[in-house]
C-alpha atoms as a PDB file:
ATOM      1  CA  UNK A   1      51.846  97.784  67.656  1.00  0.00           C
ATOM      2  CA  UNK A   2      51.662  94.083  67.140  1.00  0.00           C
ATOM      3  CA  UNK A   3      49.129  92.458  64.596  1.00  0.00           C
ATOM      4  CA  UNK A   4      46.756  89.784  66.220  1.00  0.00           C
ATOM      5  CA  UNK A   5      46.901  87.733  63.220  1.00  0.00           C
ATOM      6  CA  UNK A   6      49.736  85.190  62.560  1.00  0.00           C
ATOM      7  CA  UNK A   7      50.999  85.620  58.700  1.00  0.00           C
ATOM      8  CA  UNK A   8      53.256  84.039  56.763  1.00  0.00           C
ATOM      9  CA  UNK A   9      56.553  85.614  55.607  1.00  0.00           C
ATOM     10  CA  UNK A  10      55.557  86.310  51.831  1.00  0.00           C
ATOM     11  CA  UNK A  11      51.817  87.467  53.451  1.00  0.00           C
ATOM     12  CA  UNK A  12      53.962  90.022  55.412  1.00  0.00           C
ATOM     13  CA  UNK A  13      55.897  91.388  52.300  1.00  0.00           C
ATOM     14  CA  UNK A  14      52.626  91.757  50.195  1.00  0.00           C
ATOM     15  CA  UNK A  15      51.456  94.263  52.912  1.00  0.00           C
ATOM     16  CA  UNK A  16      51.215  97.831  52.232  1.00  0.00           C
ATOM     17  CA  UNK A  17      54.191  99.392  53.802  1.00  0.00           C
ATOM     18  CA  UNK A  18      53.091 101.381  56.827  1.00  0.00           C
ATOM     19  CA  UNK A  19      54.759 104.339  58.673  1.00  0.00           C
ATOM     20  CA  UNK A  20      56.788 103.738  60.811  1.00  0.00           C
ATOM     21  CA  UNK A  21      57.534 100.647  59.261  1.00  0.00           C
ATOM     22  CA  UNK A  22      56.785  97.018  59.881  1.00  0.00           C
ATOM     23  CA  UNK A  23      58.871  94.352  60.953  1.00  0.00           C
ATOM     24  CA  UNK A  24      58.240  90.817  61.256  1.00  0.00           C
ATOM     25  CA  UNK A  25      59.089  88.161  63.600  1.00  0.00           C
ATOM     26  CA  UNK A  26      57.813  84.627  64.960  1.00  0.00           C
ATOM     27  CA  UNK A  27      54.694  85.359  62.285  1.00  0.00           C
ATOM     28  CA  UNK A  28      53.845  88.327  64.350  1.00  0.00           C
ATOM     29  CA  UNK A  29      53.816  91.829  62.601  1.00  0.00           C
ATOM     30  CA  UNK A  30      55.720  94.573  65.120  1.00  0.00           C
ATOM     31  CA  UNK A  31      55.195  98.373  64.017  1.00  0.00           C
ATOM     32  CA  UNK A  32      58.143 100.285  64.927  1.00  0.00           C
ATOM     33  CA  UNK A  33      58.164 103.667  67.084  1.00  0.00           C
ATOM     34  CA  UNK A  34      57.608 106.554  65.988  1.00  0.00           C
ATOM     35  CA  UNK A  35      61.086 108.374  65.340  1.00  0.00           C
ATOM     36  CA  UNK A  36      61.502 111.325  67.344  1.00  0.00           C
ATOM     37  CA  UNK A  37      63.037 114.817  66.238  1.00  0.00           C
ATOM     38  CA  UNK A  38      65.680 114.000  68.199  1.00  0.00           C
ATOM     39  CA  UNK A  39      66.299 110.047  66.596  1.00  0.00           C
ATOM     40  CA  UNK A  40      65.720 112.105  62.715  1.00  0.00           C
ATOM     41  CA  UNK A  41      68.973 113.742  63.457  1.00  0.00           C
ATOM     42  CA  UNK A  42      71.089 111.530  64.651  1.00  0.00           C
ATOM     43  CA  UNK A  43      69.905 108.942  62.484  1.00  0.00           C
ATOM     44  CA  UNK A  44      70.504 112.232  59.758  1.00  0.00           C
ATOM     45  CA  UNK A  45      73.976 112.607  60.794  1.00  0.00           C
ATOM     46  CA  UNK A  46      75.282 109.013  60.766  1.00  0.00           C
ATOM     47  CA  UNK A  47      73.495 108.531  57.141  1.00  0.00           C
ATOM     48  CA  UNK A  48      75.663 111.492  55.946  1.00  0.00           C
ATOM     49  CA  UNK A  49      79.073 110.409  57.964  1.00  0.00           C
ATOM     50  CA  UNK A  50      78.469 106.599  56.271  1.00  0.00           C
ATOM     51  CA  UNK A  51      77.762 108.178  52.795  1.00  0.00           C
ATOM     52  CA  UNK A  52      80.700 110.395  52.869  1.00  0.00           C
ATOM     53  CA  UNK A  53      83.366 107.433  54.317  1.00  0.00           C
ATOM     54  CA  UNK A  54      81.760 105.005  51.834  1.00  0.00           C
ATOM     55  CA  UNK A  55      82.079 107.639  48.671  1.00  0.00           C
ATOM     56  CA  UNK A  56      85.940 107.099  49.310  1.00  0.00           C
ATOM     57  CA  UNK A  57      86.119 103.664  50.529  1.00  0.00           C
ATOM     58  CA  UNK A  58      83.645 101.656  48.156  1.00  0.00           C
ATOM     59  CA  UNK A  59      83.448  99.002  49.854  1.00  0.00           C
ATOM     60  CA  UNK A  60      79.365  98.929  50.018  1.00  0.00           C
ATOM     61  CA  UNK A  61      76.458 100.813  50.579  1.00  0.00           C
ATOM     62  CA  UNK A  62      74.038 102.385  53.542  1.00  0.00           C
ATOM     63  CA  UNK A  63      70.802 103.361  53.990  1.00  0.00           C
ATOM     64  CA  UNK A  64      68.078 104.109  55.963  1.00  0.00           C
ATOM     65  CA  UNK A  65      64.815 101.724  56.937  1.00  0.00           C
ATOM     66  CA  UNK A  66      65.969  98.933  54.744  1.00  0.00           C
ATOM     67  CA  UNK A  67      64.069  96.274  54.866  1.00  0.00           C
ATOM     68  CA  UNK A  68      66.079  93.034  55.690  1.00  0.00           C
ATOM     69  CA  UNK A  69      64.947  89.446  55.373  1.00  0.00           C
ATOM     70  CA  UNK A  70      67.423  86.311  56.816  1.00  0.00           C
ATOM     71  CA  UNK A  71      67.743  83.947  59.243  1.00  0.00           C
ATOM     72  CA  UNK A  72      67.219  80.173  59.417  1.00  0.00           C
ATOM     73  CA  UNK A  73      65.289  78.691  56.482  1.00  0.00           C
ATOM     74  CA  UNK A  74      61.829  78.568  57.140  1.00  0.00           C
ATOM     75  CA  UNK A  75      62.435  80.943  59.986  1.00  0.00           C
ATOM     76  CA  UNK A  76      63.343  84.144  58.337  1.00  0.00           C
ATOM     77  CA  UNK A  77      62.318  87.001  59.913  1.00  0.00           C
ATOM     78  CA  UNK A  78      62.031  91.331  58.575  1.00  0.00           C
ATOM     79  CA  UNK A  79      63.783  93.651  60.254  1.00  0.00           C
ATOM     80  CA  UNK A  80      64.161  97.433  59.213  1.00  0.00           C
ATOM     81  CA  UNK A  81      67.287  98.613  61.032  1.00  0.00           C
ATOM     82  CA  UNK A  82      67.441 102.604  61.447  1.00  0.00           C
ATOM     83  CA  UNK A  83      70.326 102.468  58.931  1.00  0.00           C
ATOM     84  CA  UNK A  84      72.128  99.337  57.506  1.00  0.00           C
ATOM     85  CA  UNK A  85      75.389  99.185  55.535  1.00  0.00           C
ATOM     86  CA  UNK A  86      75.730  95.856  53.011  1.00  0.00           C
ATOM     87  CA  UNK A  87      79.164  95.199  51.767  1.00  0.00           C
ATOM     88  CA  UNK A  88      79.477  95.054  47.929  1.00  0.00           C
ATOM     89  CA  UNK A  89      80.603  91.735  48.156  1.00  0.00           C
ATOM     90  CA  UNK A  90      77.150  90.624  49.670  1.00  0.00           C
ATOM     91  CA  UNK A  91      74.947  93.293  47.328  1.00  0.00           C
ATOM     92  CA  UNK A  92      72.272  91.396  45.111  1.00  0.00           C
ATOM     93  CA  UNK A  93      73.466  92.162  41.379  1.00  0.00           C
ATOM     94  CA  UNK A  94      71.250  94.271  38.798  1.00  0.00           C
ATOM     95  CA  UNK A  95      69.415  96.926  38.642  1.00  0.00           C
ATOM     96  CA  UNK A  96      68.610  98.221  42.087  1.00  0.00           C
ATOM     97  CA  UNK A  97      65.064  99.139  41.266  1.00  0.00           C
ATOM     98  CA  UNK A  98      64.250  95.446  41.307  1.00  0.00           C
ATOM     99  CA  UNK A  99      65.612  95.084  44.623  1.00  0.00           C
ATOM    100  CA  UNK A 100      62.653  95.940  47.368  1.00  0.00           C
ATOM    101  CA  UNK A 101      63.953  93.862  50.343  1.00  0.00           C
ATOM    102  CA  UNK A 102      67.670  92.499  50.978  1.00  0.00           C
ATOM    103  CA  UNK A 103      67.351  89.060  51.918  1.00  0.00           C
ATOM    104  CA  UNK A 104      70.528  89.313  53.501  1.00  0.00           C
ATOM    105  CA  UNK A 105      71.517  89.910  56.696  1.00  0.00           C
ATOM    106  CA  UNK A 106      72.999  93.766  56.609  1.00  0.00           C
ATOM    107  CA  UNK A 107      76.987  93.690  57.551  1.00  0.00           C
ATOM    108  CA  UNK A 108      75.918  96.513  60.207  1.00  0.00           C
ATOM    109  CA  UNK A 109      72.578  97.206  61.858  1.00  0.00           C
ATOM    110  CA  UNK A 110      72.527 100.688  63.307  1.00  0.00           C
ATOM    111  CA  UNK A 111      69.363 101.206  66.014  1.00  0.00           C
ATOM    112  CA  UNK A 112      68.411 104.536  67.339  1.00  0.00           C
ATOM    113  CA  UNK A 113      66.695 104.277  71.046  1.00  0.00           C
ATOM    114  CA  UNK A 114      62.844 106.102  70.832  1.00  0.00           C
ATOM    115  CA  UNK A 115      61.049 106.833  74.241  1.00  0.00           C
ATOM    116  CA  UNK A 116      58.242 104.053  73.075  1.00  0.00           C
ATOM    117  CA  UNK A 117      60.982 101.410  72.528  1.00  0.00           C
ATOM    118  CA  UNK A 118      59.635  98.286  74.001  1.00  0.00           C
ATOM    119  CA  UNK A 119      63.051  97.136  75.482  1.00  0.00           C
ATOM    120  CA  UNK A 120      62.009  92.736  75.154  1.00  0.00           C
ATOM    121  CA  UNK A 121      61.247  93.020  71.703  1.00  0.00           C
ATOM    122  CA  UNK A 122      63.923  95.500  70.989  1.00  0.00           C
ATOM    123  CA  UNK A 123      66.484  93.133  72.915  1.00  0.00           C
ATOM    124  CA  UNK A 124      65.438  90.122  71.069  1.00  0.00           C
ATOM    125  CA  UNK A 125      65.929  91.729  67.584  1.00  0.00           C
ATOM    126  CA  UNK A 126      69.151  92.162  68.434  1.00  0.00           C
ATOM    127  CA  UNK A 127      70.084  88.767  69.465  1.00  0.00           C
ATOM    128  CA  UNK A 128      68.303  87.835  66.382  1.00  0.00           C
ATOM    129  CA  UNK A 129      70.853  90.370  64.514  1.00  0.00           C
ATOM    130  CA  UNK A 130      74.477  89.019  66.104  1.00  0.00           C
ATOM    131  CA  UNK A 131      72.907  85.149  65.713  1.00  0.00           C
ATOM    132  CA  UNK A 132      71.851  85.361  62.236  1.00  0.00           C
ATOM    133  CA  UNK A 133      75.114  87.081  60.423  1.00  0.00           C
ATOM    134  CA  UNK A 134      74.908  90.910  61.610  1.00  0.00           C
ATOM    135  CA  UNK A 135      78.705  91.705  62.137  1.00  0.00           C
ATOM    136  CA  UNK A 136      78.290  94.334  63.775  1.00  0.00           C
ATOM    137  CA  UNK A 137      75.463  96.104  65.179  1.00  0.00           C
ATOM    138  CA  UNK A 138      75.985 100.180  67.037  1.00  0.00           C
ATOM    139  CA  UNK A 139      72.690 101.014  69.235  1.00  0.00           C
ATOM    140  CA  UNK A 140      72.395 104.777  69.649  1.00  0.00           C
ATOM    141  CA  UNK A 141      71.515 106.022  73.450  1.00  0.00           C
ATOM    142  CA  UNK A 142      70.266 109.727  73.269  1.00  0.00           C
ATOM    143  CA  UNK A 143      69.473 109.864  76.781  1.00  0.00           C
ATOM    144  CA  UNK A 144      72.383 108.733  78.131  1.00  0.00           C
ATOM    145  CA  UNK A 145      74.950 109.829  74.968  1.00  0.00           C
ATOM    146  CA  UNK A 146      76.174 106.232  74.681  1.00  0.00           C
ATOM    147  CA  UNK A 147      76.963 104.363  71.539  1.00  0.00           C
ATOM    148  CA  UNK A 148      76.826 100.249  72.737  1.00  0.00           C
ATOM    149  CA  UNK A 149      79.370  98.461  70.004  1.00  0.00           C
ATOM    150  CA  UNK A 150      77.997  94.980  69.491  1.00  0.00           C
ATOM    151  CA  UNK A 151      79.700  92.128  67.264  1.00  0.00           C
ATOM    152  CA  UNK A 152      78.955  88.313  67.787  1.00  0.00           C
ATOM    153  CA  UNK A 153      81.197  86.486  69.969  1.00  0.00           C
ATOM    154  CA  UNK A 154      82.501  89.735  71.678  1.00  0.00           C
ATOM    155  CA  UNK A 155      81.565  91.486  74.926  1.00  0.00           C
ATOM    156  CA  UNK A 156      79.626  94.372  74.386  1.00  0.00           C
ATOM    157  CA  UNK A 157      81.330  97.933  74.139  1.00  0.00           C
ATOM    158  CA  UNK A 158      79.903 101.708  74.975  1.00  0.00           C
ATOM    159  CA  UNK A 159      81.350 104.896  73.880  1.00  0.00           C
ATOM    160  CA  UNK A 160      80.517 108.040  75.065  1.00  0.00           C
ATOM    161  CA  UNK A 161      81.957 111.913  74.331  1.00  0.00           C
ATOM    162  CA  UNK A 162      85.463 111.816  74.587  1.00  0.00           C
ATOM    163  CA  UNK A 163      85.392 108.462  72.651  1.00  0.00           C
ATOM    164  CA  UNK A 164      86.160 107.495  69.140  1.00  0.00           C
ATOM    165  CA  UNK A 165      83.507 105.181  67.502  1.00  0.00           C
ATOM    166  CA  UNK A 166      85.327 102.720  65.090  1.00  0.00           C
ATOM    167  CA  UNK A 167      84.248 100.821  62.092  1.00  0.00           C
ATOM    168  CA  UNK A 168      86.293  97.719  62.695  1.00  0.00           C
ATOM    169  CA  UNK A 169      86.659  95.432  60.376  1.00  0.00           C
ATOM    170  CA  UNK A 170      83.441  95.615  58.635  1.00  0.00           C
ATOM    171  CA  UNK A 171      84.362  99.866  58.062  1.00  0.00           C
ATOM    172  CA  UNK A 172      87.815  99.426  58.080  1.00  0.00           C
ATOM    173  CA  UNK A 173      89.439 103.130  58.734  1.00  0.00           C
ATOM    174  CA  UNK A 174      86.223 104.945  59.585  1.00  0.00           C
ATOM    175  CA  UNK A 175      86.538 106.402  63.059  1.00  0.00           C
ATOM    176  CA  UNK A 176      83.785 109.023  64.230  1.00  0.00           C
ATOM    177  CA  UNK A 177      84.099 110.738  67.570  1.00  0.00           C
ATOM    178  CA  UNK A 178      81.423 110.174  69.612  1.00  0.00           C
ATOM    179  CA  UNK A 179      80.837 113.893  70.537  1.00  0.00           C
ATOM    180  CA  UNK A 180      80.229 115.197  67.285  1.00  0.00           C
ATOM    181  CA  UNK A 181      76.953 112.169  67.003  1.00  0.00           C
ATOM    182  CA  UNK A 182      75.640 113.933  70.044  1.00  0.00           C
ATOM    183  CA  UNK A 183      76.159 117.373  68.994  1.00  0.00           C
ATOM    184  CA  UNK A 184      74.060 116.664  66.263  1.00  0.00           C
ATOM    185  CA  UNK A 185      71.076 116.599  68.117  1.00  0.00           C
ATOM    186  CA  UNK A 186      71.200 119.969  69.421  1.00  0.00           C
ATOM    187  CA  UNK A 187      69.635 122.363  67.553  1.00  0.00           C
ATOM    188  CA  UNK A 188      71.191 125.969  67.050  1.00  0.00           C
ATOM    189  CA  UNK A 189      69.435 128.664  68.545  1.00  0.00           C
ATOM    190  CA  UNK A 190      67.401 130.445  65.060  1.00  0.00           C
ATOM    191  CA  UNK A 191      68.208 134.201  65.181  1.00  0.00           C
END
């Protein structure tokens, strides 16, 4: 859903926060699909295979529907990635209940495909993302069981079963096979 009205960035920020969440770009506020059962899991199991590789590696922290602020001054835009993972290095300092929005670009920008994406805006975002300091950026394919690997000034990657999705150098040592994502979206039979 895209507001009518054209609003500033700090207008934007002193909205209510809706559900799904907001984002905002080019003064235009985009709603985001509605997650799915299916995108809940997945986006369920990555949050859980981040927080247990970053519990050992300390190196930052992830979370879900974070809301991001950066880009060129004057030009900034929102985005609320499914999950995002900020290095400490880049963390604002303090107490993190003063922190509503990172106005930083997140190291890694993980997306989840829903049924109702609308592919243009969806596409842009993401060139926004790998122009505007996103490292690296995974976009999650439940239909087709691909993972596309995206970093600025590289060719795009997929992985699929059989694969092993790698954290590069912005999650050095983290390696998740690609099977196990997918497997999370199956649900057991109940008995």
């Amino acid at each position: 859903m895209t507001s009518t009205a054209h609003l500033t960035l700090d207008r934007f920020l002193a909205l209510p926060e809706t559900e799904p969440a907001s984002e905002y770009a080019c003064a235009e506020v985009v709603q985001k699909p509605m997650p799915t059962l299916t995108h809940a899991l997945l986006a369920d199991y990555l949050l859980g295979v981040l927080r247990e590789f970053l519990r050992g590696a300390r190196i930052g922290v992830s979370g879900p529907e974070l809301c991001c602020i950066f880009g060129p001054a004057g030009r900034e835009r929102a985005f609320v990635p499914d999950i995002a993972f900020v290095s400490t290095a880049r963390l604002p300092r303090g107490d993190s209940r003063a922190v509503r929005h990172f106005r930083i670009a997140p190291d890694l920008a993980i997306e989840v495909l829903s049924p109702d994406q609308p592919m243009g805006l969806f596409s842009e975002k993401i060139q926004f993302y790998l122009l505007n300091g996103v490292r690296l950026v995974w976009i999650v394919d439940p239909i087709a069981e691909t993972v596309t690997v995206l970093a600025p000034g590289m060719e795009p990657a997929s992985v699929r079963a059989g694969d092993v999705l790698d954290g590069g150098a912005v999650l050095p040592g983290l390696r998740l096979p690609v099977a196990a994502l997918f497997d999370a979206m199956r649900l057991e039979e109940q008995g």
